[in-house]
N, C-alpha and C. Protein backbone atom coordinates (compact mmCIF):
# COMPACT_ATOMS: atom_id res chain seq x y z
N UNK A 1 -75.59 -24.87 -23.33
CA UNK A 1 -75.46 -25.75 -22.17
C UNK A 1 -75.55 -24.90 -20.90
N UNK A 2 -76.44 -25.44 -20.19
CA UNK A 2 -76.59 -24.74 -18.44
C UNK A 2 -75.24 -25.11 -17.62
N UNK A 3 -74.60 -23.74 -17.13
CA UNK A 3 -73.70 -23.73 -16.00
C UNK A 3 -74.13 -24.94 -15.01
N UNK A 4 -72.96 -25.67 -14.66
CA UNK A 4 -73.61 -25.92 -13.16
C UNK A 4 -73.11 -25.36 -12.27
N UNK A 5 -73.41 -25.81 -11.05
CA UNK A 5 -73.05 -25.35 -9.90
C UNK A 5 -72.05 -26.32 -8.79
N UNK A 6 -71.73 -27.29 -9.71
CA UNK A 6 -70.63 -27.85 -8.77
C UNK A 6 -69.19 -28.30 -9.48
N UNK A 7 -68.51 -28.51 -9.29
CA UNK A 7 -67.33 -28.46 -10.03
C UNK A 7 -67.20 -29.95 -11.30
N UNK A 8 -66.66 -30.30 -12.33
CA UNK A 8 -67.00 -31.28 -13.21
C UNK A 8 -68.38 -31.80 -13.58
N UNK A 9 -68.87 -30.77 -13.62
CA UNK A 9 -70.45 -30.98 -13.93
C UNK A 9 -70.74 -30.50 -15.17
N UNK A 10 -69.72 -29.94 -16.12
CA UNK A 10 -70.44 -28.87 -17.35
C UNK A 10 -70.24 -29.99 -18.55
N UNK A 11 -69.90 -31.12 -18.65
CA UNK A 11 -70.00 -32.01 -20.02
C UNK A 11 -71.33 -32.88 -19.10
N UNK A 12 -71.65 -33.11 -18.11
CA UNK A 12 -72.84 -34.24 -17.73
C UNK A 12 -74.22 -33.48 -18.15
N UNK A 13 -75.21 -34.11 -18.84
CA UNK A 13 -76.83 -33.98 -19.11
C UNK A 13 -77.64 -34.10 -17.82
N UNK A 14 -78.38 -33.28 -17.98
CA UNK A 14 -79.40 -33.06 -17.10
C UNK A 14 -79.84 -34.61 -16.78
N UNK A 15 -80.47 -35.18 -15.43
CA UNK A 15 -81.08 -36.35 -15.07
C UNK A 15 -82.34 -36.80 -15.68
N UNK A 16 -82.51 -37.68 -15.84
CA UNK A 16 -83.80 -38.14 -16.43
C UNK A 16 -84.08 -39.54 -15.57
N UNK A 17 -85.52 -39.65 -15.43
CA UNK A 17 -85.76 -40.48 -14.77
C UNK A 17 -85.90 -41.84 -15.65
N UNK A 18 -85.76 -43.52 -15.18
CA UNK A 18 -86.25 -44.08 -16.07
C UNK A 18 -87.19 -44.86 -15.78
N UNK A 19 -87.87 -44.79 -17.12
CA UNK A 19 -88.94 -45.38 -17.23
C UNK A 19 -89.54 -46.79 -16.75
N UNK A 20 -88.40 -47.64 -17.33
CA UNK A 20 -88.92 -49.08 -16.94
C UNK A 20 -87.18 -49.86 -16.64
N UNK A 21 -86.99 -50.71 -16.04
CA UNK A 21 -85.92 -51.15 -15.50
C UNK A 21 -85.96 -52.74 -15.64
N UNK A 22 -84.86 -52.81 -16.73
CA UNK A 22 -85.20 -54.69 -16.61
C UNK A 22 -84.50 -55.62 -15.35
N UNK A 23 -85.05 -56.50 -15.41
CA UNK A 23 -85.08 -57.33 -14.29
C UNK A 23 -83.72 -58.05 -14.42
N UNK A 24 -83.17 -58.48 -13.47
CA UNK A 24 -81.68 -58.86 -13.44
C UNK A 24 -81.99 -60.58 -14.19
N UNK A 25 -81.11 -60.14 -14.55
CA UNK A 25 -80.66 -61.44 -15.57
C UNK A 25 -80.53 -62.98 -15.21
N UNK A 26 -79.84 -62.47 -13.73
CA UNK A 26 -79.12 -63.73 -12.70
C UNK A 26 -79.83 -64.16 -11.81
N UNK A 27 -80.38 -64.84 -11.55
CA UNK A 27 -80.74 -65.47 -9.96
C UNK A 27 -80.21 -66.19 -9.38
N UNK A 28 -80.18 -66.13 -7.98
CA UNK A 28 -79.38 -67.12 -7.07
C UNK A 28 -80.40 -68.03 -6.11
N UNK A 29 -79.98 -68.91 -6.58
CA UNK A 29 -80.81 -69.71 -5.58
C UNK A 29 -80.11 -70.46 -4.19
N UNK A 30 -81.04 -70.06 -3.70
CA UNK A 30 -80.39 -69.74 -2.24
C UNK A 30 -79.55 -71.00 -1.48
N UNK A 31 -80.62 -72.24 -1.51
CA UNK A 31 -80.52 -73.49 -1.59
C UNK A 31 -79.05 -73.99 -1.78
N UNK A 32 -78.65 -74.13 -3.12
CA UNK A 32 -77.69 -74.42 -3.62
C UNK A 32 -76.54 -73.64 -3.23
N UNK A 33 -76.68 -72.58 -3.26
CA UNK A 33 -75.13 -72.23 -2.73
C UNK A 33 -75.30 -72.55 -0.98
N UNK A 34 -76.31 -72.07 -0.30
CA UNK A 34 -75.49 -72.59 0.85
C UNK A 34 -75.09 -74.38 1.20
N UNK A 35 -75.60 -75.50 0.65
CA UNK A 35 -75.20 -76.53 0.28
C UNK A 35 -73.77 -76.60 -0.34
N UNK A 36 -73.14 -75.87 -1.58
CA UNK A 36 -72.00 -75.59 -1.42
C UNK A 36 -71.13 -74.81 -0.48
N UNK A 37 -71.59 -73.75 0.32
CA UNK A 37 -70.65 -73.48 1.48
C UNK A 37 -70.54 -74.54 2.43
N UNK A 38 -71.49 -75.31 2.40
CA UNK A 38 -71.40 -75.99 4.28
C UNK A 38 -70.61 -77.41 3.52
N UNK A 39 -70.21 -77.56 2.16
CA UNK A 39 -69.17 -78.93 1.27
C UNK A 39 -68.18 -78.37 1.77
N UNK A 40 -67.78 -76.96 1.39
CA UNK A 40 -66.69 -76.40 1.20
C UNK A 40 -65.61 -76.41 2.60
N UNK A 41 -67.07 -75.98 3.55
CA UNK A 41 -66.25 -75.73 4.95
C UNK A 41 -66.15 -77.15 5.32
N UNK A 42 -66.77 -77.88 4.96
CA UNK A 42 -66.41 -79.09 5.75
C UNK A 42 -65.09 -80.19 5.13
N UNK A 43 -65.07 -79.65 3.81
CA UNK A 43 -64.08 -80.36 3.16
C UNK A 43 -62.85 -79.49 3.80
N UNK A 44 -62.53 -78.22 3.88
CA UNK A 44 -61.81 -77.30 4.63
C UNK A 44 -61.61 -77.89 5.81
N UNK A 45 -62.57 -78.12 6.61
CA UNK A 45 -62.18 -78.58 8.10
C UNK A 45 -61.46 -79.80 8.41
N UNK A 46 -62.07 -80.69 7.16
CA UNK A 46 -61.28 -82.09 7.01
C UNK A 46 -60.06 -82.07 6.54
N UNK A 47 -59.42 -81.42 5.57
CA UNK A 47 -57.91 -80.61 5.15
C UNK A 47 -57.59 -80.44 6.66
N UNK A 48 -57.86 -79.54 6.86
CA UNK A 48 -57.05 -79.03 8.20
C UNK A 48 -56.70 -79.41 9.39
N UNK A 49 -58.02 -80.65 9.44
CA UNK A 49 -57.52 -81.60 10.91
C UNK A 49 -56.77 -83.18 10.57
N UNK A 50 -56.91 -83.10 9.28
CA UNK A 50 -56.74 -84.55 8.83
C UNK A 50 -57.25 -86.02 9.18
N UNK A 51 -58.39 -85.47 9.94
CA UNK A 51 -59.34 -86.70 10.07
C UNK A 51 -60.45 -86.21 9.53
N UNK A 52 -61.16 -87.29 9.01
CA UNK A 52 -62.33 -87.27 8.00
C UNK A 52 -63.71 -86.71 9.07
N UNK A 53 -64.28 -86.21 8.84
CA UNK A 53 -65.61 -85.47 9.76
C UNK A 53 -66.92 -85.80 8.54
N UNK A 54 -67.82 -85.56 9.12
CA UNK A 54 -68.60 -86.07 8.48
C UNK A 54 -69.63 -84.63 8.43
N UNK A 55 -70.42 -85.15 7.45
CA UNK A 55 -71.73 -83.38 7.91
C UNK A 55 -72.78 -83.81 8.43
N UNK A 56 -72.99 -82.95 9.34
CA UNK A 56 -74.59 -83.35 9.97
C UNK A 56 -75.38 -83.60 9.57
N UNK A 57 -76.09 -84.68 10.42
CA UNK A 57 -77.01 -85.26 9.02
C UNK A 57 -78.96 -85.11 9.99
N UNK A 58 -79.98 -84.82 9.48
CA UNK A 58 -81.14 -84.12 9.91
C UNK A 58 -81.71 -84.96 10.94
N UNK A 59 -81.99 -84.73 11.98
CA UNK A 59 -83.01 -85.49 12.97
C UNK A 59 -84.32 -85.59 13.15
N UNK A 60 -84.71 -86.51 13.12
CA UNK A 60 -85.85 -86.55 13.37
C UNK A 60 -87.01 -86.67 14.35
């Protein structure tokens, strides 16, 4: 085994690069959660003032 040169380095293997890298498992779609944040805060805001608010709704 090669010395190293910095301290807790003499049980770690040399680096190796890798080859191929799989693709994450999870996706988030973007859509949907922020549709659940802007429920969340608004159900939050309605808790907190105790009058019912409504969510903005798109203009045209």
């Amino acid at each position: 085994m090669k010395d190293r040169v910095y301290p807790g380095g003499h049980d770690e293997e040399d680096l190796k690069v890798q080859e191929t890298l799989r693709s994450p498992v999870i996706t988030v779609d973007r859509r949907m959660l922020e549709q659940k944040v802007l429920k969340n805060y608004f159900k939050k805001a309605e808790e907190d003032s105790g009058t019912p608010k409504t969510t903005p709704q798109k203009t045209e």
